[in-house]
C-alpha atoms as a PDB file:
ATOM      1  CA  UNK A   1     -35.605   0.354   1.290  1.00  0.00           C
ATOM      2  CA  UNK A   2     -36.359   2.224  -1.778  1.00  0.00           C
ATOM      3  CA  UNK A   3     -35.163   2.356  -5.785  1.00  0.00           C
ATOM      4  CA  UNK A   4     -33.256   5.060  -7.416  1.00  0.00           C
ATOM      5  CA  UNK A   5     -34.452   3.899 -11.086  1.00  0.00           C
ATOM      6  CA  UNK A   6     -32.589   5.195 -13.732  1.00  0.00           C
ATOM      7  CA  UNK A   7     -32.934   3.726 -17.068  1.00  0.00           C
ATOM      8  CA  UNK A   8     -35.611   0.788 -18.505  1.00  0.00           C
ATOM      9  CA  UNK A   9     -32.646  -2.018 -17.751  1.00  0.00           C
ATOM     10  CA  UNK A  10     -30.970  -0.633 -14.819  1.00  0.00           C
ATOM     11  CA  UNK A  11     -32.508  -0.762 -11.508  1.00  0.00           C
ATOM     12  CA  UNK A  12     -30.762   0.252  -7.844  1.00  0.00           C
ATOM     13  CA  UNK A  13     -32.453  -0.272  -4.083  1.00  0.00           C
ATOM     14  CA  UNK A  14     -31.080   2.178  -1.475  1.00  0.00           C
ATOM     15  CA  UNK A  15     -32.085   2.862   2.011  1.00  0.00           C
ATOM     16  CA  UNK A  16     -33.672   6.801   1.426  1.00  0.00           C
ATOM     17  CA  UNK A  17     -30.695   8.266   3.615  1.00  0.00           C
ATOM     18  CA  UNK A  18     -27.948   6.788   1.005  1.00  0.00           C
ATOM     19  CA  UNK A  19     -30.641   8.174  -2.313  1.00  0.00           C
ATOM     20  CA  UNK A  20     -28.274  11.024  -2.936  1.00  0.00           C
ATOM     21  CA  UNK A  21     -24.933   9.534  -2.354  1.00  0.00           C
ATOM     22  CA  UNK A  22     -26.542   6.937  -4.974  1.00  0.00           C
ATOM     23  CA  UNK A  23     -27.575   9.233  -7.202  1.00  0.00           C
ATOM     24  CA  UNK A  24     -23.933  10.891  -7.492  1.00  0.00           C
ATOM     25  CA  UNK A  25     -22.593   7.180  -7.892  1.00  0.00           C
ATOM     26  CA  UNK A  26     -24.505   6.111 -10.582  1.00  0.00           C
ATOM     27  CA  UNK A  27     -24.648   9.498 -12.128  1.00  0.00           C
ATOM     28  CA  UNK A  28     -22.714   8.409 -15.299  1.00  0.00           C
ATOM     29  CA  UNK A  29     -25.325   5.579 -16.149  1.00  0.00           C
ATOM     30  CA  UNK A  30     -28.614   7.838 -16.412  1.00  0.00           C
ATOM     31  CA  UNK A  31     -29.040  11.543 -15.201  1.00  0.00           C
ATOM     32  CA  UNK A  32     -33.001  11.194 -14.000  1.00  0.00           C
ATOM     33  CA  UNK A  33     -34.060   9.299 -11.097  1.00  0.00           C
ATOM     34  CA  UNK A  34     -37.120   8.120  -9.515  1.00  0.00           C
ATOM     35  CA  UNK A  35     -38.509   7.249  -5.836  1.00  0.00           C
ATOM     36  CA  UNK A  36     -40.185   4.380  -5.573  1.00  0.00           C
ATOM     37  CA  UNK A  37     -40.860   1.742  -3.094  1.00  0.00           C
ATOM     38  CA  UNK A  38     -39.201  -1.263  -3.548  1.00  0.00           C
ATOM     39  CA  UNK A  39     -42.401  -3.473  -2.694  1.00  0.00           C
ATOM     40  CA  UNK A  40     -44.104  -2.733  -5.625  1.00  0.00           C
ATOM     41  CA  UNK A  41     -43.111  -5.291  -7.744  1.00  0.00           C
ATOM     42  CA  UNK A  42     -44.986  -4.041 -10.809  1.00  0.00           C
ATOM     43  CA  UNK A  43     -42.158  -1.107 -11.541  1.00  0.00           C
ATOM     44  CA  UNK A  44     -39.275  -3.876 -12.605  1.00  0.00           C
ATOM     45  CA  UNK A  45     -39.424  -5.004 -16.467  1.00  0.00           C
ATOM     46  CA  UNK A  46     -38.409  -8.212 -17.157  1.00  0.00           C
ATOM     47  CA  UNK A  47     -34.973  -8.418 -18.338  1.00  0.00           C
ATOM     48  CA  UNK A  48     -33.962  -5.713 -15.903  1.00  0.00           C
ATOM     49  CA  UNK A  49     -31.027  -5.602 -13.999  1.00  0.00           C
ATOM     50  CA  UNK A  50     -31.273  -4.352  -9.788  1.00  0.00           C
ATOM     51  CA  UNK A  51     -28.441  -3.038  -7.907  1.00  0.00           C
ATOM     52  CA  UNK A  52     -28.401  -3.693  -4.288  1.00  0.00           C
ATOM     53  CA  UNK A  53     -26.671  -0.642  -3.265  1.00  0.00           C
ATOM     54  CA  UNK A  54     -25.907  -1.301   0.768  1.00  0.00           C
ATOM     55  CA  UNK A  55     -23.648   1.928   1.469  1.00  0.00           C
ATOM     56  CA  UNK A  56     -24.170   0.956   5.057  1.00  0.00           C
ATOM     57  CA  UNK A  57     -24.815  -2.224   7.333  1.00  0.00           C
ATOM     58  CA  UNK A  58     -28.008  -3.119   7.181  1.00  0.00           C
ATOM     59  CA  UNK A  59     -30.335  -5.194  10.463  1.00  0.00           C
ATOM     60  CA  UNK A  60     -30.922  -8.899   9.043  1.00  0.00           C
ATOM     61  CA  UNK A  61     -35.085  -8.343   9.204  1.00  0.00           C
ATOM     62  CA  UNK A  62     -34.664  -5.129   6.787  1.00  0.00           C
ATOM     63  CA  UNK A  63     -32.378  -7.142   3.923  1.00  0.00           C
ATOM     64  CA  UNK A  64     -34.612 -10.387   4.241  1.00  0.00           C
ATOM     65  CA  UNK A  65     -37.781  -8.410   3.334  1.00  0.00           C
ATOM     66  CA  UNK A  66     -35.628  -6.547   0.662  1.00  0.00           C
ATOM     67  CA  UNK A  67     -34.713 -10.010  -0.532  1.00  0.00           C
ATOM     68  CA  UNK A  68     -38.462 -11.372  -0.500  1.00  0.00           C
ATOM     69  CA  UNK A  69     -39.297  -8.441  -1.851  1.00  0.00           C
ATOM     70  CA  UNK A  70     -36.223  -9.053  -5.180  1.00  0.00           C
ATOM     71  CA  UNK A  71     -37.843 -12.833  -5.172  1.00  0.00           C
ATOM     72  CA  UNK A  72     -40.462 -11.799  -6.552  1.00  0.00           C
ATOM     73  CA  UNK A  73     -39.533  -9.156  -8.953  1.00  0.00           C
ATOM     74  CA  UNK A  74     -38.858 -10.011 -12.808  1.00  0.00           C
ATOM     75  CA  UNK A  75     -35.521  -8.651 -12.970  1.00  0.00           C
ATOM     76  CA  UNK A  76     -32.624 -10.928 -15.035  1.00  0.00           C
ATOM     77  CA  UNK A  77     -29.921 -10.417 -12.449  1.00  0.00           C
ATOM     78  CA  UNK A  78     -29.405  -8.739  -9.565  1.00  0.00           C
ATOM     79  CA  UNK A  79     -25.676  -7.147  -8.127  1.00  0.00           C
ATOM     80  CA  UNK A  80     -25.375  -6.700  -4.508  1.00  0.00           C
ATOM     81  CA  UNK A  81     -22.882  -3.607  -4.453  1.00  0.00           C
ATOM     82  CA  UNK A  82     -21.169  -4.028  -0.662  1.00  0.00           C
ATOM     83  CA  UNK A  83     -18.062  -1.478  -0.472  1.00  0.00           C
ATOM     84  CA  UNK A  84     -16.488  -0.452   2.506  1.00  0.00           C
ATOM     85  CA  UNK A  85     -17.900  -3.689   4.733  1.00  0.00           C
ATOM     86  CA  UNK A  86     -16.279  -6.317   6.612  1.00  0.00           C
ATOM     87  CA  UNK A  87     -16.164  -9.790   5.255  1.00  0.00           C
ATOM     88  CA  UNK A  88     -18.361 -11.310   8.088  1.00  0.00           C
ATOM     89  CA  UNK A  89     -21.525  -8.722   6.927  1.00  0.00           C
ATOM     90  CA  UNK A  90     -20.595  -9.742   3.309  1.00  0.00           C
ATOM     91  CA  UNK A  91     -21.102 -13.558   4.434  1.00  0.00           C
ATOM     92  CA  UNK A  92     -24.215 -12.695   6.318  1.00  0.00           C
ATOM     93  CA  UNK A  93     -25.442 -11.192   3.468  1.00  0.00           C
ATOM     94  CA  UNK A  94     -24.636 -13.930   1.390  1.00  0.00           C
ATOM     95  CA  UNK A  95     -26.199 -16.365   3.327  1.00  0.00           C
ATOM     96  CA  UNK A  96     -29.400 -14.752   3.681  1.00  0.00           C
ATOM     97  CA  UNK A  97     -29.218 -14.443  -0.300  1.00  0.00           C
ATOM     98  CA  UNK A  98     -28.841 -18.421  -0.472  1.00  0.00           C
ATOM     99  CA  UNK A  99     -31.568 -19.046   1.370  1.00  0.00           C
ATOM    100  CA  UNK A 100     -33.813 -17.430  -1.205  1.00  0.00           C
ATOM    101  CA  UNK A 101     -34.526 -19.663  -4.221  1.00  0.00           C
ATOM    102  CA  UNK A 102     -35.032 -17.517  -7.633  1.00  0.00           C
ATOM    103  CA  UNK A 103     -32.372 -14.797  -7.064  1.00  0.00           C
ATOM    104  CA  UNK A 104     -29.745 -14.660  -9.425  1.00  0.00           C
ATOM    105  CA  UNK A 105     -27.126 -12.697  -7.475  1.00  0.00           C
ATOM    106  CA  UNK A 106     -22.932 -11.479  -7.923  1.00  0.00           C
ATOM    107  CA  UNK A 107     -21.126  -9.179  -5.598  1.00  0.00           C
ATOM    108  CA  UNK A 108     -19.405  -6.289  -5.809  1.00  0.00           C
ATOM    109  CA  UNK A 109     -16.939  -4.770  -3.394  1.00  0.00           C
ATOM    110  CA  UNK A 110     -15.891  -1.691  -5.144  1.00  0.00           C
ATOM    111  CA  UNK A 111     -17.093   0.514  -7.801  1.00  0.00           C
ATOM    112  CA  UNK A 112     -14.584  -0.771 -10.856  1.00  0.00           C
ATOM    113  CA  UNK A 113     -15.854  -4.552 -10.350  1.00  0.00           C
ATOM    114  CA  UNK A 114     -19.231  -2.948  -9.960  1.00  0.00           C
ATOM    115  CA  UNK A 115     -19.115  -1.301 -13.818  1.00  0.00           C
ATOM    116  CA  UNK A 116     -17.271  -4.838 -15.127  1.00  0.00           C
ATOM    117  CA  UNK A 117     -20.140  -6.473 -13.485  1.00  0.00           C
ATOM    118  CA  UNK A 118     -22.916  -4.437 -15.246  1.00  0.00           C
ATOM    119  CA  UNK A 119     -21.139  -3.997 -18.393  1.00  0.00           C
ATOM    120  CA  UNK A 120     -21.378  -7.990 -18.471  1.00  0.00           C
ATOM    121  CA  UNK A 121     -25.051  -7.508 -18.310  1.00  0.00           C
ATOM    122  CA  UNK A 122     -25.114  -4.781 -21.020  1.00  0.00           C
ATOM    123  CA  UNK A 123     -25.316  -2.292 -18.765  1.00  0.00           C
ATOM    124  CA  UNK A 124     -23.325   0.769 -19.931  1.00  0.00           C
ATOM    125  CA  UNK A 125     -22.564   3.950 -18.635  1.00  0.00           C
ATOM    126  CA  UNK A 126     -22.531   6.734 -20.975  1.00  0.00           C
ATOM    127  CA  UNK A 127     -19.069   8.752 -22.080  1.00  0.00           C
ATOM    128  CA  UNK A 128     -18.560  11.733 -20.685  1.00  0.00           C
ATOM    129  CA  UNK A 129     -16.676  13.514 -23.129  1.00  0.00           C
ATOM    130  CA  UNK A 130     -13.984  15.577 -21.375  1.00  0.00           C
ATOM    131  CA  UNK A 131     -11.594  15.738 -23.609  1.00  0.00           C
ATOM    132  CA  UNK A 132      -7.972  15.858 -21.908  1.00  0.00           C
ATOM    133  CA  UNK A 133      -8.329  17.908 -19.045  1.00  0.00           C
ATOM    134  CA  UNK A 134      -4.877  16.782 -16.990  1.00  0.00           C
ATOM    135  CA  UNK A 135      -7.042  17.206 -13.835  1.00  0.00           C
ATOM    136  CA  UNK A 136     -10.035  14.541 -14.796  1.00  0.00           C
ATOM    137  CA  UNK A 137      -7.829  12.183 -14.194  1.00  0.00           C
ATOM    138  CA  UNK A 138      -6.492  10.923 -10.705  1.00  0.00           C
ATOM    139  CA  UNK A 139      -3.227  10.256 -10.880  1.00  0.00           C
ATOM    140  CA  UNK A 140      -2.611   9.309  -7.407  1.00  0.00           C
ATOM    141  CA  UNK A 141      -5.197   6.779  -7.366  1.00  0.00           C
ATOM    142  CA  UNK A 142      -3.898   5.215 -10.805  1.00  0.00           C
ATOM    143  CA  UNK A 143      -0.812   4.898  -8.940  1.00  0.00           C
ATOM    144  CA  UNK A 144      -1.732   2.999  -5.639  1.00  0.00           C
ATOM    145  CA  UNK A 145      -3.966   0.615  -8.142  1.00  0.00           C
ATOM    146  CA  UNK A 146      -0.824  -0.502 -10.240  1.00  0.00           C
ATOM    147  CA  UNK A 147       1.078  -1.156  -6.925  1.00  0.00           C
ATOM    148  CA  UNK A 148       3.801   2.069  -7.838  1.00  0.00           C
ATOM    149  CA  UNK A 149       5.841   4.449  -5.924  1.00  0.00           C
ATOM    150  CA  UNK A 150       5.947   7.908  -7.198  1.00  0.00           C
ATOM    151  CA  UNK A 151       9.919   6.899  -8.113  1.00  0.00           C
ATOM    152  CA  UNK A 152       8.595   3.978 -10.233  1.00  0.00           C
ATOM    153  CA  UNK A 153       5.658   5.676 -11.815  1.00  0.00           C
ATOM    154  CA  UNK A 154       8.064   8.791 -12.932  1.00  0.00           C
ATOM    155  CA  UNK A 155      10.443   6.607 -14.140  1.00  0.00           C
ATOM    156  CA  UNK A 156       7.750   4.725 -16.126  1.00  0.00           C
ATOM    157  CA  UNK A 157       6.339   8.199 -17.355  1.00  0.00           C
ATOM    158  CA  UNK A 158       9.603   9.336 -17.843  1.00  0.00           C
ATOM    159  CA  UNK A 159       9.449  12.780 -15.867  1.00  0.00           C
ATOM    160  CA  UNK A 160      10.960  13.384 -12.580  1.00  0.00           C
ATOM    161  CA  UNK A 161       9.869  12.816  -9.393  1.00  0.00           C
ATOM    162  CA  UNK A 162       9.464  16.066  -8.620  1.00  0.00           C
ATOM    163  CA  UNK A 163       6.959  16.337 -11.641  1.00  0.00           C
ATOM    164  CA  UNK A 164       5.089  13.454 -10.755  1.00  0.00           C
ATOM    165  CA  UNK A 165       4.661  14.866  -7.281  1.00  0.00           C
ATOM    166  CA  UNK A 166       3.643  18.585  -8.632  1.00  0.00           C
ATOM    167  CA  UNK A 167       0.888  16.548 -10.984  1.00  0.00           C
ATOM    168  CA  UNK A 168      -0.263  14.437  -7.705  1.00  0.00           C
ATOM    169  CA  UNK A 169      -0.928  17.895  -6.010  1.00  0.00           C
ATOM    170  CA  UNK A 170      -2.477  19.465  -9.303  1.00  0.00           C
ATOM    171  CA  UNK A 171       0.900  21.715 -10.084  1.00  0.00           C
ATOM    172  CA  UNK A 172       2.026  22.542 -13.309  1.00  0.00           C
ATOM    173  CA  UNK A 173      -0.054  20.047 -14.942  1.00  0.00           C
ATOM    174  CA  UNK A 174       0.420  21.461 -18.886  1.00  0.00           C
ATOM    175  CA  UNK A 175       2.101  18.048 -19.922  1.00  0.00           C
ATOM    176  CA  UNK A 176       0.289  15.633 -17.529  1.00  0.00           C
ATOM    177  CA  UNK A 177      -2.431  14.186 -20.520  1.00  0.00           C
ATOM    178  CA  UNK A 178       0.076  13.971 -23.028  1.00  0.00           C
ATOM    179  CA  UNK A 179       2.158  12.313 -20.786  1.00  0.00           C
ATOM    180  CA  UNK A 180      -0.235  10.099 -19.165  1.00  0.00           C
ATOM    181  CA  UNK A 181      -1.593   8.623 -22.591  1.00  0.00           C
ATOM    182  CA  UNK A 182      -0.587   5.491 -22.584  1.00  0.00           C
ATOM    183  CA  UNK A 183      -1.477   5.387 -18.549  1.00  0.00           C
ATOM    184  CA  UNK A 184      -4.611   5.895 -19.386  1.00  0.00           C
ATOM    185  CA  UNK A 185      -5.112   3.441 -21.911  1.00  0.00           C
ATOM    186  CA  UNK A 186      -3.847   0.712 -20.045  1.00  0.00           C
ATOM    187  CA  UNK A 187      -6.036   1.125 -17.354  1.00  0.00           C
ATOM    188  CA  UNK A 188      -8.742   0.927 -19.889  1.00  0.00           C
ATOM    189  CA  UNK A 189      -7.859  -1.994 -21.073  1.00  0.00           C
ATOM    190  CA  UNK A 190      -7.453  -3.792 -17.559  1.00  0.00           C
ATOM    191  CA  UNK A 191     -11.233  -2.230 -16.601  1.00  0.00           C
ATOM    192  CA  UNK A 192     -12.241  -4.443 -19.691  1.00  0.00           C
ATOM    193  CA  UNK A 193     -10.008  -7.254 -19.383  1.00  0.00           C
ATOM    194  CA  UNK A 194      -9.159  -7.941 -15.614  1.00  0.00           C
ATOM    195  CA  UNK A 195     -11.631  -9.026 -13.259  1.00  0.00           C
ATOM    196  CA  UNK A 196     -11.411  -6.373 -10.002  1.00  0.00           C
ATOM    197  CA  UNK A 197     -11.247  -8.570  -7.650  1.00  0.00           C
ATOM    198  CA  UNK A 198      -8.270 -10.097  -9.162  1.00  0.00           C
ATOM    199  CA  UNK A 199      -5.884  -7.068 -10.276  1.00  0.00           C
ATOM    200  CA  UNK A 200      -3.715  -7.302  -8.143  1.00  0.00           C
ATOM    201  CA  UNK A 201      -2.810 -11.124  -9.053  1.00  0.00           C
ATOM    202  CA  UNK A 202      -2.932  -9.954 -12.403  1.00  0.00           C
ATOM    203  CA  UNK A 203      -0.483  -7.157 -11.931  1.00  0.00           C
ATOM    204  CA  UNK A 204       2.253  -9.600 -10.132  1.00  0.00           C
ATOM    205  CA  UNK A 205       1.723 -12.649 -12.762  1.00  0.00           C
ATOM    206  CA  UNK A 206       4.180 -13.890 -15.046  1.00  0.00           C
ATOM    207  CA  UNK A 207       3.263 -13.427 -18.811  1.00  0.00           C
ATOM    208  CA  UNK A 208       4.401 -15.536 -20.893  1.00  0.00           C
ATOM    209  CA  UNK A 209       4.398 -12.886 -24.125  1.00  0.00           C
ATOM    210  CA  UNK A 210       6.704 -10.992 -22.388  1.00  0.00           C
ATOM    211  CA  UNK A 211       9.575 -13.679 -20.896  1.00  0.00           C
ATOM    212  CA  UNK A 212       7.805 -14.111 -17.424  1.00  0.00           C
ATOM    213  CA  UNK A 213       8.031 -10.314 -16.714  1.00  0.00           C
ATOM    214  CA  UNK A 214       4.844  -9.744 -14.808  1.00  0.00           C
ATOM    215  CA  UNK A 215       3.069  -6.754 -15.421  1.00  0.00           C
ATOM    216  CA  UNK A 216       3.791  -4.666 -12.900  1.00  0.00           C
ATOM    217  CA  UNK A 217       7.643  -5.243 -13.957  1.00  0.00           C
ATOM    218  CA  UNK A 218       6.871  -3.745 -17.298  1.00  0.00           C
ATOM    219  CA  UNK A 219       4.737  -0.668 -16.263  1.00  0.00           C
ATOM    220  CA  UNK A 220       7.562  -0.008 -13.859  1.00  0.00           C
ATOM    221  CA  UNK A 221       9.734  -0.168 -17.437  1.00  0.00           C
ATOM    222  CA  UNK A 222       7.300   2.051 -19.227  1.00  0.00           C
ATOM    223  CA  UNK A 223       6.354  -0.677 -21.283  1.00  0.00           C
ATOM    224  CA  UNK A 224       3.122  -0.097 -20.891  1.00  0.00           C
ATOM    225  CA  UNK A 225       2.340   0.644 -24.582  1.00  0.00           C
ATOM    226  CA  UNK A 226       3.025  -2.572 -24.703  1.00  0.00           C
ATOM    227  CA  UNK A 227       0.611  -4.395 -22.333  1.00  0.00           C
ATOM    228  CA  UNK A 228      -2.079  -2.229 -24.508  1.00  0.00           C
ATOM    229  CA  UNK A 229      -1.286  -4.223 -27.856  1.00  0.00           C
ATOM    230  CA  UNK A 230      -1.181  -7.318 -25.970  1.00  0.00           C
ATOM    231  CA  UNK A 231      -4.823  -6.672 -24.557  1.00  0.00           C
ATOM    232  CA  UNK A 232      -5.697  -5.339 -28.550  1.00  0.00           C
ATOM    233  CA  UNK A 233      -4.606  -8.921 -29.586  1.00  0.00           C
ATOM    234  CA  UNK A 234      -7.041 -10.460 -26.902  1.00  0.00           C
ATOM    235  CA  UNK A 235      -9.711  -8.345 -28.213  1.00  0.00           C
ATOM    236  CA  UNK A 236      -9.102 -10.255 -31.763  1.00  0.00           C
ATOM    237  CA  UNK A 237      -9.215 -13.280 -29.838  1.00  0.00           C
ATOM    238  CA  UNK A 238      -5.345 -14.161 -29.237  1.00  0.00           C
ATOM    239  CA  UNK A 239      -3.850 -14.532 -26.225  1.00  0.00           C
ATOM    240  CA  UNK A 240      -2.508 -12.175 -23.726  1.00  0.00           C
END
């Protein structure tokens, strides 16, 4: 395999077919890259973090001498960033990383556990500043993560269906930031807040703050405003 090395902390392996796709991924951590082979041990720093970026299924033999290889390396963590495999390559995986003593590994299964998971590790990506462009945002995808129909989500943003649908399709989309503020901000707050893997729990959990009403309930209500201050009052150490 070989590294994509962008930054003095930040280190990710790739096979040399996936170097571009992993360059475009982690494109909002560091803008330079270099080649370099991941056998030469001397090119991680100590108190570096490595990516394992496995965009496809790899042969046993090729991840066991990329894990020898990691043993020996200096980094202070390593993330193994999986997405789009089945569980049985994940356990394979995982089982070849257990068998090597010295590796400090997590998993990742999708990109938004990925950034929680490096952002742990004081790994940050930098802000792209671009401003409120209705059409940076995906709406769609917002959607499917909180669980909503179109008919809930308009309700919630209080603007037709017929509007939501016209924003989903990149119509008419004058109103969709100001609209989509709070939407936004919530989301935020669950990428800081929520572990990935367990969103959707999250989402159909009772709170107490709120009567029982789980969360979904109150997006649903446009209450999301709401679940923000609730989240700014965990920041200050309350609870949510």
């Amino acid at each position: 395999m070989q590294t994509a090395a962008q930054t003095e902390e930040l280190i990710v392996w790739t096979k040399p077919q996936a170097l571009e796709e992993a360059r475009s991924l982690f494109a909002s951590y560091d803008t330079k890259f270099q080649t370099v082979s991941v056998g030469k041990g001397a090119v991680l720093g100590k108190g570096q973090v490595g990516v394992v970026y496995l965009s496809h299924a790899e042969e046993d033999s090729s991840i066991e001498k990329t894990l020898a290889a990691l043993r020996h390396s200096k980094v202070s963590s390593i993330v193994f960033y999986v997405p789009h495999h089945s569980t049985d390559f994940a356990f394979r995986v995982g089982t070849m990383v257990g068998r090597q003593k010295g590796i400090n590994a997590a998993w990742a299964f999708n990109f938004p556990h990925l950034r929680q998971l490096l952002k742990a590790r004081n790994i940050r990506a930098h802000v792209r500043h671009q401003g409120h462009q209705p059409n940076s945002f995906d709406l769609i995808e917002a959607r499917r993560r909180l669980g909503l129909s179109q008919t809930q989500l308009a309700s919630a943003l209080n603007v037709t269906v017929r509007t939501l649908q016209n924003w989903e399709a990149g119509k008419g989309t004058s109103l969709m930031a100001k609209k989509t503020g709070d939407l936004r901000d919530l989301l935020a707050r669950m990428d800081d807040y929520v572990v990935t893997p367990e969103e959707k729990e999250w989402l159909s959990s009772p709170l107490e703050a709120f009567g029982g009403r789980t969360p979904q309930q109150l997006i649903a209500e446009g209450r999301m405003r709401d679940i923000v201050i609730e989240f700014n009052r965990l920041s200050e150490g309350q609870p949510v």
